[in-house]
Protein backbone atom coordinates (compact mmCIF):
# COMPACT_ATOMS: atom_id res chain seq x y z
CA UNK A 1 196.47 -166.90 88.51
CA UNK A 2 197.07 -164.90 84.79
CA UNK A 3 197.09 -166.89 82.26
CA UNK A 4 199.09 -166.08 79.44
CA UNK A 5 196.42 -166.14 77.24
CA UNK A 6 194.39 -163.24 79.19
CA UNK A 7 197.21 -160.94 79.26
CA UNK A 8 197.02 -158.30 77.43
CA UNK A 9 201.16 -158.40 76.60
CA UNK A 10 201.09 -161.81 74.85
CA UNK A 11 198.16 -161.51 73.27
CA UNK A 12 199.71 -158.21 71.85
CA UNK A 13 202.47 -160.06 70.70
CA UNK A 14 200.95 -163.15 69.20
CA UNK A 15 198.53 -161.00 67.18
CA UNK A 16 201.51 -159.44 65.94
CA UNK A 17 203.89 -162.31 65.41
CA UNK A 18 200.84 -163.82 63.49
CA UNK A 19 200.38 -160.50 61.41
CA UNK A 20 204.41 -160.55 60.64
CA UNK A 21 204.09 -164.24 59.57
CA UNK A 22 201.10 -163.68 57.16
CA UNK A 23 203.12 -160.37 55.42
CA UNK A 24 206.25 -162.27 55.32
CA UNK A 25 204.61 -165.36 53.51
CA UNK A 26 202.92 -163.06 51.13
CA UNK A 27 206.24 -161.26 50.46
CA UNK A 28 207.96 -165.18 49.69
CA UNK A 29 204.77 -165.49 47.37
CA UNK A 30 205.00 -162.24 45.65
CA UNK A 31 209.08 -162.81 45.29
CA UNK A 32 208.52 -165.88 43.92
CA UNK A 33 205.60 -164.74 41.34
CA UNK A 34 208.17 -162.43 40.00
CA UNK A 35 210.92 -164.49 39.61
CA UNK A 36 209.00 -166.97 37.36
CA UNK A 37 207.69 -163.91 35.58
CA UNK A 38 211.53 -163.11 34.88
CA UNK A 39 212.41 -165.89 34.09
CA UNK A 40 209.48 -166.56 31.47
CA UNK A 41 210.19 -163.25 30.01
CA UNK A 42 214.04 -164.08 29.58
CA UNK A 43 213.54 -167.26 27.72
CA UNK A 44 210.92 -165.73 25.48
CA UNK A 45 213.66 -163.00 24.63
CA UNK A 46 216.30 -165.36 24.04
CA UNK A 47 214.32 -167.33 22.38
CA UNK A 48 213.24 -164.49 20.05
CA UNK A 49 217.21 -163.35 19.69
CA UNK A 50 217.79 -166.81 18.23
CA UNK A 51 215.35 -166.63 16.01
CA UNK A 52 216.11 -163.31 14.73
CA UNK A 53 219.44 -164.61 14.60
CA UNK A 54 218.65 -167.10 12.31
CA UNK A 55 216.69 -164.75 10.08
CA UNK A 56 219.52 -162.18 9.77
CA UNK A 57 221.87 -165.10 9.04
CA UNK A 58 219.69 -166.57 6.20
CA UNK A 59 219.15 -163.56 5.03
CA UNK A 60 222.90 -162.75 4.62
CA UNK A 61 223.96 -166.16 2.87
CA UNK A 62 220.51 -165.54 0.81
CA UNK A 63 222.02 -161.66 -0.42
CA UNK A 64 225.88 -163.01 -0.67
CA UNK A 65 224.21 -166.09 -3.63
CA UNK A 66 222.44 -163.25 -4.73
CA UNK A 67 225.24 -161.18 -5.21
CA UNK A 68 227.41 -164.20 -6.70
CA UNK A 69 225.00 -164.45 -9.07
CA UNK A 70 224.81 -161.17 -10.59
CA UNK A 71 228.37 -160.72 -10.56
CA UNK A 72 228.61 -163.77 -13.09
CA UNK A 73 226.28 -162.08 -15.42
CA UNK A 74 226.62 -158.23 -15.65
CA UNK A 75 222.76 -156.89 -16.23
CA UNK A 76 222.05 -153.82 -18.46
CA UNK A 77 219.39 -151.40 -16.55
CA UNK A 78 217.38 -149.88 -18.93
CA UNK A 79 216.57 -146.42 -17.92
CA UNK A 80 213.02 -145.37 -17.65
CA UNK A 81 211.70 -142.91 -19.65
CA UNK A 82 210.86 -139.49 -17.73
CA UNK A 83 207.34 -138.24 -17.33
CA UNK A 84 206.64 -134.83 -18.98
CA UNK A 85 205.51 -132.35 -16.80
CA UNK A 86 201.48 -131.37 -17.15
CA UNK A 87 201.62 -127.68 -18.81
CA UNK A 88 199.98 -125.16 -17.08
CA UNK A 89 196.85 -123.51 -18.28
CA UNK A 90 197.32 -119.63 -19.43
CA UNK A 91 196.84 -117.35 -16.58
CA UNK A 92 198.17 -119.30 -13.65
């Protein structure tokens, strides 16, 4: 005459099996937010490395043709003239 509906026991245990479900879908949901976030933040740094990469190495062959350059034509540096120092007035 119980139905399995109207005991207590089972429907104990599907409130909890349905509870269980919910949190573990939420977990999958939460995993899987993160791993995009991850993976969006990994290709934005490798990204980034490349193009730093690029900029360091442009830089370089820009600095060794500079340096080519001036080594084919020595430079004079003409040496500035020093500032005089402000005299003091008397009494100080």
């Amino acid at each position: 005459m119980s139905d399995s509906h109207k005991d207590p026991r089972s429907n104990a245990r599907r409130k909890a099996q349905n509870h269980f479900t919910s949190t573990e879908q939420r977990d999958a949901l939460i995993r899987k937010e993160l791993e995009s976030q991850r993976s969006q933040t990994a290709a934005k740094t490798a990204r980034l490395r490349a193009l730093r990469m690029a900029k360091e190495a442009a830089e370089a062959e820009e600095a060794a043709q500079n340096a080519a350059a001036n080594s084919a034509e020595p430079k004079r540096v003409a040496k500035k003239p020093r500032a005089q120092r402000a005299k003091r007035a008397p009494g100080y």
